[in-house]
Each structure stands twice: as structure tokens, then as C-alpha cells.
N, C-alpha and C. Protein backbone atom coordinates (compact mmCIF):
# COMPACT_ATOMS: atom_id res chain seq x y z
N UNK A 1 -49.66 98.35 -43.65
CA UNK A 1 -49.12 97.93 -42.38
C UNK A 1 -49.59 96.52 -42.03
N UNK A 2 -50.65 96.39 -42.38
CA UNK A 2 -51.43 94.42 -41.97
C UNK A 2 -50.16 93.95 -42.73
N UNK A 3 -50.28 94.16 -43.93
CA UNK A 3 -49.46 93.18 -45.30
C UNK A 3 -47.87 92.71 -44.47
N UNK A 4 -47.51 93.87 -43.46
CA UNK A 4 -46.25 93.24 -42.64
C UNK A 4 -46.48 92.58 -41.72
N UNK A 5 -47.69 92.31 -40.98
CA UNK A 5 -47.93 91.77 -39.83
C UNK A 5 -48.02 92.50 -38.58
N UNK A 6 -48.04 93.64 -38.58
CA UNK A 6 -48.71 94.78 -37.67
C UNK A 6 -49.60 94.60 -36.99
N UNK A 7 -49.77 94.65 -35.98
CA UNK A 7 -51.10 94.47 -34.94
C UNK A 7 -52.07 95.07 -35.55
N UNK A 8 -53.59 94.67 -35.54
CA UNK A 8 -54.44 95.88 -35.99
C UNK A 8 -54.95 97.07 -34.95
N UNK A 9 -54.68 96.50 -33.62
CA UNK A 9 -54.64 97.79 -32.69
C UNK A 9 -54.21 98.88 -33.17
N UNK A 10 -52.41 98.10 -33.53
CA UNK A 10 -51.45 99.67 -33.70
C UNK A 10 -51.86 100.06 -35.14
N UNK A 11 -52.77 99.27 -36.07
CA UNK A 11 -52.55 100.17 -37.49
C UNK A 11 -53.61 100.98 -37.48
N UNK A 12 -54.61 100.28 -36.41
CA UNK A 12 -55.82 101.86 -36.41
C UNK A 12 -55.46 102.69 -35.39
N UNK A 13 -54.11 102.97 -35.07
CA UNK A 13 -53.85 103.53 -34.16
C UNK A 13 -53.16 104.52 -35.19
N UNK A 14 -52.46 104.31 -35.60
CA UNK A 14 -51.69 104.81 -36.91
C UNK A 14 -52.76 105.41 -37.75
N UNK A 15 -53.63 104.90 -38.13
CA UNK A 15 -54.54 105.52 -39.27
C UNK A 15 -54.94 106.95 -38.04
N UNK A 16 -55.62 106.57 -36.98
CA UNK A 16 -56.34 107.69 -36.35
C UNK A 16 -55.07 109.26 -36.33
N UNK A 17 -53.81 108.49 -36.25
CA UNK A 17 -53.03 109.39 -36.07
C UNK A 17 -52.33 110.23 -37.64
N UNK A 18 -53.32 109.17 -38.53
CA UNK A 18 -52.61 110.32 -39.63
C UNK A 18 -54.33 111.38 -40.27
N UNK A 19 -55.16 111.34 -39.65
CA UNK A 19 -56.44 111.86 -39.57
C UNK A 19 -56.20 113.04 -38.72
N UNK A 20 -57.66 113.74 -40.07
CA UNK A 20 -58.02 115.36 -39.66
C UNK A 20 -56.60 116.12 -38.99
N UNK A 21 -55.81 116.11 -40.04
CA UNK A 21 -54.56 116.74 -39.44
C UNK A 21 -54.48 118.18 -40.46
N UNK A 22 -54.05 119.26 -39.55
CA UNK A 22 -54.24 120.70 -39.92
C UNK A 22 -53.22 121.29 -39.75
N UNK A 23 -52.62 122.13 -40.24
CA UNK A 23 -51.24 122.91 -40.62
C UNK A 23 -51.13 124.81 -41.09
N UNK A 24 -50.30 125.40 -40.44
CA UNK A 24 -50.51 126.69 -40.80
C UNK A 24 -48.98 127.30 -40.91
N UNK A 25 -48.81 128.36 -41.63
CA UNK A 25 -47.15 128.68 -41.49
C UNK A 25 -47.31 129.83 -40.49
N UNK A 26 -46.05 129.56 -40.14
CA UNK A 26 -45.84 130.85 -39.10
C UNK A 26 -44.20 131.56 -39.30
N UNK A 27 -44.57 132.53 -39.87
CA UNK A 27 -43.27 133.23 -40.18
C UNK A 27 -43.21 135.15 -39.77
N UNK A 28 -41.77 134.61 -39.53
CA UNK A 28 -41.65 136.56 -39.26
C UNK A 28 -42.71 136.91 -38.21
N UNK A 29 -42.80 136.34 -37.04
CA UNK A 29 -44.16 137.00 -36.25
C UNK A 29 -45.50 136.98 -36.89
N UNK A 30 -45.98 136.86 -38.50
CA UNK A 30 -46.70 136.45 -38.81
C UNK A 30 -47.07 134.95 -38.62
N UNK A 31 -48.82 134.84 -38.66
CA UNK A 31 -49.39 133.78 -38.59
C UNK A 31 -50.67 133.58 -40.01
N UNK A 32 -50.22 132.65 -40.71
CA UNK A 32 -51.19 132.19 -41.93
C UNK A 32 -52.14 131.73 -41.49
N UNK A 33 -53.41 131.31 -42.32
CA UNK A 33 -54.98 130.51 -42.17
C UNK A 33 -54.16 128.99 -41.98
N UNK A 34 -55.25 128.56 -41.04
CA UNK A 34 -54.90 126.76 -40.91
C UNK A 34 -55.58 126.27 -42.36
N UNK A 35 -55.07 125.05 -42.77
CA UNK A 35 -55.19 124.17 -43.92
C UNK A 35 -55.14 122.66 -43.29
N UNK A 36 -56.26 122.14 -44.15
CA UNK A 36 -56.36 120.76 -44.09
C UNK A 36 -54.90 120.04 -44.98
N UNK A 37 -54.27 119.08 -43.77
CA UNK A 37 -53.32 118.05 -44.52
C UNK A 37 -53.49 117.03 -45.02
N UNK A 38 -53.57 116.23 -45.68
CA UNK A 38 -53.85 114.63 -45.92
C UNK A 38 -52.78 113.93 -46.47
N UNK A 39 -51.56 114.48 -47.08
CA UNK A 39 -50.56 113.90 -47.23
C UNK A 39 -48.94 113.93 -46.61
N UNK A 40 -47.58 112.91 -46.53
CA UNK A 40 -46.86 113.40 -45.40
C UNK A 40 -46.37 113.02 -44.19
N UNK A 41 -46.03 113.04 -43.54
CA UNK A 41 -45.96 112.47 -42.19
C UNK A 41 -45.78 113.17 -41.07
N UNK A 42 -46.34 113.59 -39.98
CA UNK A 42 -46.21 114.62 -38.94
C UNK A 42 -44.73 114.69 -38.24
N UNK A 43 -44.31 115.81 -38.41
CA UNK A 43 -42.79 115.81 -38.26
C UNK A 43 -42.89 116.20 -36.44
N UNK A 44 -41.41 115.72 -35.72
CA UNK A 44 -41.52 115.61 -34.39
C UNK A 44 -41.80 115.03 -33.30
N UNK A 45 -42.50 113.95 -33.95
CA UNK A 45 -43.57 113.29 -33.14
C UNK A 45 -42.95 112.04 -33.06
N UNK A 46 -42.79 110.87 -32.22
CA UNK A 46 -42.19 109.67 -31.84
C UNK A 46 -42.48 108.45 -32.79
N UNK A 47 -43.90 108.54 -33.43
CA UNK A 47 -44.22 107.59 -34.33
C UNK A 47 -43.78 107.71 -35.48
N UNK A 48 -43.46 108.90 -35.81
CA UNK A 48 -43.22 109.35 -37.34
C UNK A 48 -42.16 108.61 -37.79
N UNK A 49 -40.88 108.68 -37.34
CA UNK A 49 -40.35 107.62 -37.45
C UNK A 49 -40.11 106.00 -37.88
N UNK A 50 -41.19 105.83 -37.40
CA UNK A 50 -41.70 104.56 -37.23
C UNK A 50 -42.81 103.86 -38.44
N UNK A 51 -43.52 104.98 -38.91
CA UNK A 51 -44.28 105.22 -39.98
C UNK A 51 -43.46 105.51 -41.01
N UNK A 52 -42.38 106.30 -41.17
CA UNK A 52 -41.97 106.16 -42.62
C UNK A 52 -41.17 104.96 -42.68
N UNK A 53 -40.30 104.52 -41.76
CA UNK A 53 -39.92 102.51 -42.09
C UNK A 53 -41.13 101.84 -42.32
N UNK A 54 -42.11 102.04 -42.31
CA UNK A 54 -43.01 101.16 -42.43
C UNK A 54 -43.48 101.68 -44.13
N UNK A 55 -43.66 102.89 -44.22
CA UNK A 55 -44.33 103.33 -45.71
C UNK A 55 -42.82 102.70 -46.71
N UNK A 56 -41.64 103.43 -46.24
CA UNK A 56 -40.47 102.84 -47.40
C UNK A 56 -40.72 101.20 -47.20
N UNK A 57 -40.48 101.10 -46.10
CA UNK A 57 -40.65 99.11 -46.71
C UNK A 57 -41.90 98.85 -47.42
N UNK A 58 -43.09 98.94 -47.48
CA UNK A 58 -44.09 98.67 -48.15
C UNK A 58 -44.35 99.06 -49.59
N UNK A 59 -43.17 100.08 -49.72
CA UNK A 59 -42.93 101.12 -51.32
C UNK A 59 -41.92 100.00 -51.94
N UNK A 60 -40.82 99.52 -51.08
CA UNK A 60 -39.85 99.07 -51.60
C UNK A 60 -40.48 97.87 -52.08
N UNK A 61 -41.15 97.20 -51.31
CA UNK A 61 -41.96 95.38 -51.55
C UNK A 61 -42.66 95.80 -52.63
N UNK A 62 -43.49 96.78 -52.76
CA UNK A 62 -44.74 96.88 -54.31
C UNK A 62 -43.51 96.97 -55.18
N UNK A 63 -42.31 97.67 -55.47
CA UNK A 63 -41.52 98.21 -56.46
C UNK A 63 -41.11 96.82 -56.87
N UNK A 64 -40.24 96.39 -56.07
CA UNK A 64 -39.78 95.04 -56.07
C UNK A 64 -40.74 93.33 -56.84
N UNK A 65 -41.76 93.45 -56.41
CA UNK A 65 -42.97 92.73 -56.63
C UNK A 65 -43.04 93.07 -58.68
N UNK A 66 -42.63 94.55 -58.52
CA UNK A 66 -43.57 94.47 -60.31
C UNK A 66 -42.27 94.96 -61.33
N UNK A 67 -41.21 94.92 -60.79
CA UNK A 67 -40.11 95.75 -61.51
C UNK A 67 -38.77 94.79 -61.03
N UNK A 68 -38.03 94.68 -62.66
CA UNK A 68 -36.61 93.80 -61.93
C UNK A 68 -35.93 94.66 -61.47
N UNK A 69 -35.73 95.54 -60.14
CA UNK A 69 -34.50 95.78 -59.94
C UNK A 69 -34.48 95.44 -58.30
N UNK A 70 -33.62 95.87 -57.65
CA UNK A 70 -33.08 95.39 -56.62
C UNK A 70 -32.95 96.80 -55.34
N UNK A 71 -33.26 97.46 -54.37
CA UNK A 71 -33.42 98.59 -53.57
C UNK A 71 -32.21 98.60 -52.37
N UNK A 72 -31.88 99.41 -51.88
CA UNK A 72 -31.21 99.54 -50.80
C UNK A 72 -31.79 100.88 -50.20
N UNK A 73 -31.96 100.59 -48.96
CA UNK A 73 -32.05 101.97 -48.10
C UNK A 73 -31.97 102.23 -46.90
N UNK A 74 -31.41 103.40 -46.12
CA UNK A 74 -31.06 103.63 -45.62
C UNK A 74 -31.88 104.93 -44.65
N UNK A 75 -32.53 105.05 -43.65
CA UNK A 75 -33.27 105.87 -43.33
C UNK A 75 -34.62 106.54 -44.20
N UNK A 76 -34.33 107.98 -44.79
CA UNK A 76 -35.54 108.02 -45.78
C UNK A 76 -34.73 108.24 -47.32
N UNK A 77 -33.40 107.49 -47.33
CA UNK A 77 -33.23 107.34 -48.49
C UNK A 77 -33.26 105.91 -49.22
N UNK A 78 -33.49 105.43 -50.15
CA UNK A 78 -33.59 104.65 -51.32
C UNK A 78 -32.80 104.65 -52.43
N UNK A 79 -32.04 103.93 -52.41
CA UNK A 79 -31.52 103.16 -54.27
C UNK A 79 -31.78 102.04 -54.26
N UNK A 80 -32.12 102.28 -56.13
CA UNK A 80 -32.60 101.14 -56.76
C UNK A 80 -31.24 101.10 -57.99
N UNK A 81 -30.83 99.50 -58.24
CA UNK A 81 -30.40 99.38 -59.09
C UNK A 81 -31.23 98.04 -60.05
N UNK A 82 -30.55 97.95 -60.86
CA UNK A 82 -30.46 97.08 -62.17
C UNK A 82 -29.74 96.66 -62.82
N UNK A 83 -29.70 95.01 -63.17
CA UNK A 83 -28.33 94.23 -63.73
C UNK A 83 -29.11 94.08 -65.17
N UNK A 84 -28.09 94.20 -65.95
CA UNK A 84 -28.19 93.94 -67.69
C UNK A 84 -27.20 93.81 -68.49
N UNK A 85 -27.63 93.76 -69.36
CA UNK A 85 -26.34 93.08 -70.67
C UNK A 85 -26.02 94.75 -71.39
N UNK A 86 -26.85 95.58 -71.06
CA UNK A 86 -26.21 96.59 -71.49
C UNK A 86 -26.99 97.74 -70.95
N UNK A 87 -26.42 99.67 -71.06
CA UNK A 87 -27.29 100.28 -70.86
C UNK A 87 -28.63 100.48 -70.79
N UNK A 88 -28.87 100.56 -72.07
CA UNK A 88 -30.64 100.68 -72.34
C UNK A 88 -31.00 99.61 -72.17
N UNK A 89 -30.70 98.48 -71.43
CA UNK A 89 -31.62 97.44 -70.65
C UNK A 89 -31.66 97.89 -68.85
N UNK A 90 -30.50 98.38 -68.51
CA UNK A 90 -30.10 99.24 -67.23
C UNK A 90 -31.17 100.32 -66.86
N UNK A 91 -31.50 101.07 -68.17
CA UNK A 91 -32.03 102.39 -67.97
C UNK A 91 -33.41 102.11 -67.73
N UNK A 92 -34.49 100.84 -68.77
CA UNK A 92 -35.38 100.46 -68.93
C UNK A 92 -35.89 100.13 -67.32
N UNK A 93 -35.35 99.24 -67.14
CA UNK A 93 -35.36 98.80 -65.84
C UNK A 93 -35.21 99.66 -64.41
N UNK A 94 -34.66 100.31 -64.56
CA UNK A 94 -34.26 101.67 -63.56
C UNK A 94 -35.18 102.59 -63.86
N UNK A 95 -36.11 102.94 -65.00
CA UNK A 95 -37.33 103.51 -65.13
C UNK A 95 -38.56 103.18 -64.47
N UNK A 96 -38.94 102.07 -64.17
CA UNK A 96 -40.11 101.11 -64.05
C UNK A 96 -40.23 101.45 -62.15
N UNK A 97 -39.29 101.75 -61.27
CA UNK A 97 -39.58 101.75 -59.91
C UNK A 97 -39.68 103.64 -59.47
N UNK A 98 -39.42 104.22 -60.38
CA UNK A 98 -39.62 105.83 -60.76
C UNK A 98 -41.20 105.88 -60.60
N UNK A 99 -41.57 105.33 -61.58
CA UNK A 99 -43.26 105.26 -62.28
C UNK A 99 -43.73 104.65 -61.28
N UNK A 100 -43.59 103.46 -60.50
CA UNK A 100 -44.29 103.18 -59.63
C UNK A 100 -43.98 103.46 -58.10
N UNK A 101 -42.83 104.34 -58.09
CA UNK A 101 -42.67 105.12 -57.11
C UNK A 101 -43.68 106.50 -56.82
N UNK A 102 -43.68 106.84 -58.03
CA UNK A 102 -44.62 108.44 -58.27
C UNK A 102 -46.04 107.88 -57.69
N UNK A 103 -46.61 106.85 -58.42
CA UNK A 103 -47.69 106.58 -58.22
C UNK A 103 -48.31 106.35 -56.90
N UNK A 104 -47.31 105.69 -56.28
CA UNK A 104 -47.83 105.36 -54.72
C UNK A 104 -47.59 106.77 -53.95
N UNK A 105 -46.41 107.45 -54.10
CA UNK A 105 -46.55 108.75 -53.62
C UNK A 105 -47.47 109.85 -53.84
N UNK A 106 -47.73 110.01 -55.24
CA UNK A 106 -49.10 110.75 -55.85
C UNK A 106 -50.38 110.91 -56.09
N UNK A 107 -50.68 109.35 -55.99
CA UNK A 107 -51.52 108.34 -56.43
C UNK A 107 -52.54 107.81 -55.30
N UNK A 108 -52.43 107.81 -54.45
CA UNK A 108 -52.51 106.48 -53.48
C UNK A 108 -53.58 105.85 -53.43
């Protein structure tokens, strides 16, 4: 969030709000054990919103930065394409924002 120019008020405001966050299912009148979350984004909530434009743009800039292809997106969806002289230069290239997509999602 700095790397866009984000206040640092609002990004430790943001960090505090994605901290010690806890989750339980509730189904059928049943109620499960609470569980620690750490990955995700808190669904419902006014910022959330606001936080995943901020995580996809910062996914899209690293992808972009280390991989030739080019992104479009649209809410919480994403395409990536790639220009080439033929398929398997298409495919190569259209591989490379996969891998460093996983990573920042899996990885972090």
C-alpha cells in the first residue's frame, strides 16, 4: 500500500484491520470451534473493498514489472494476455504471471 502512495495512517490502519482475525462455521443450527485467520479479506465490511483494489493493483504492478504480458481487470477479476510470433511464445509468456501470481497469493 506505501509503494502506491497511501497514507501511512490508513496502511496501519489496514494492517491493524487485517490482524488477530478469527472465524468459525455456523451451519444447520450448529456452531464449529473458532480458528485463527491470517489469509483473505474480511467479507462485508466497507474496507474490504477497498483492500482488494489495492492487493489486485499491487499483484498486477509485481506481474507486470517481471513478466511480458499485459493485465486487464475488472473488479476481482484479472486477464492477462501476451503478444508473439507464435503459440508457444504466447503460452510461455502467459505462464510466467500464473507462477508469480501463485506466489504472492501462497507465498507472501
Amino acid at each position: 500500500m506505501a509503494t502506491l502512495g497511501i497514507d501511512p495512517d490508513l496502511v496501519r490502519l489496514a494492517d491493524s484491520f487485517m490482524q488477530d482475525r478469527r472465524i468459525r462455521l455456523e451451519m444447520e443450527g450448529r456452531t464449529g470451534a473458532e480458528h485463527s485467520i491470517e489469509s483473505g479479506i474480511p467479507q462485508e465490511s466497507l474496507v474490504s473493498p477497498v483492500l482488494l483494489v489495492v492487493y489486485i493493483s499491487e499483484m498486477i504492478g509485481y506481474v507486470k514489472e517481471r513478466a511480458d504480458v499485459k493485465a486487464l481487470s475488472f473488479v476481482d477479476d484479472v486477464a492477462w494476455w501476451a503478444d508473439g510470433t507464435n503459440e508457444t511464445e504466447v503460452a510461455r509468456k502467459r505462464t510466467c504471471p500464473i507462477s508469480f501470481t501463485h506466489s504472492l497469493l501462497y507465498f507472501p
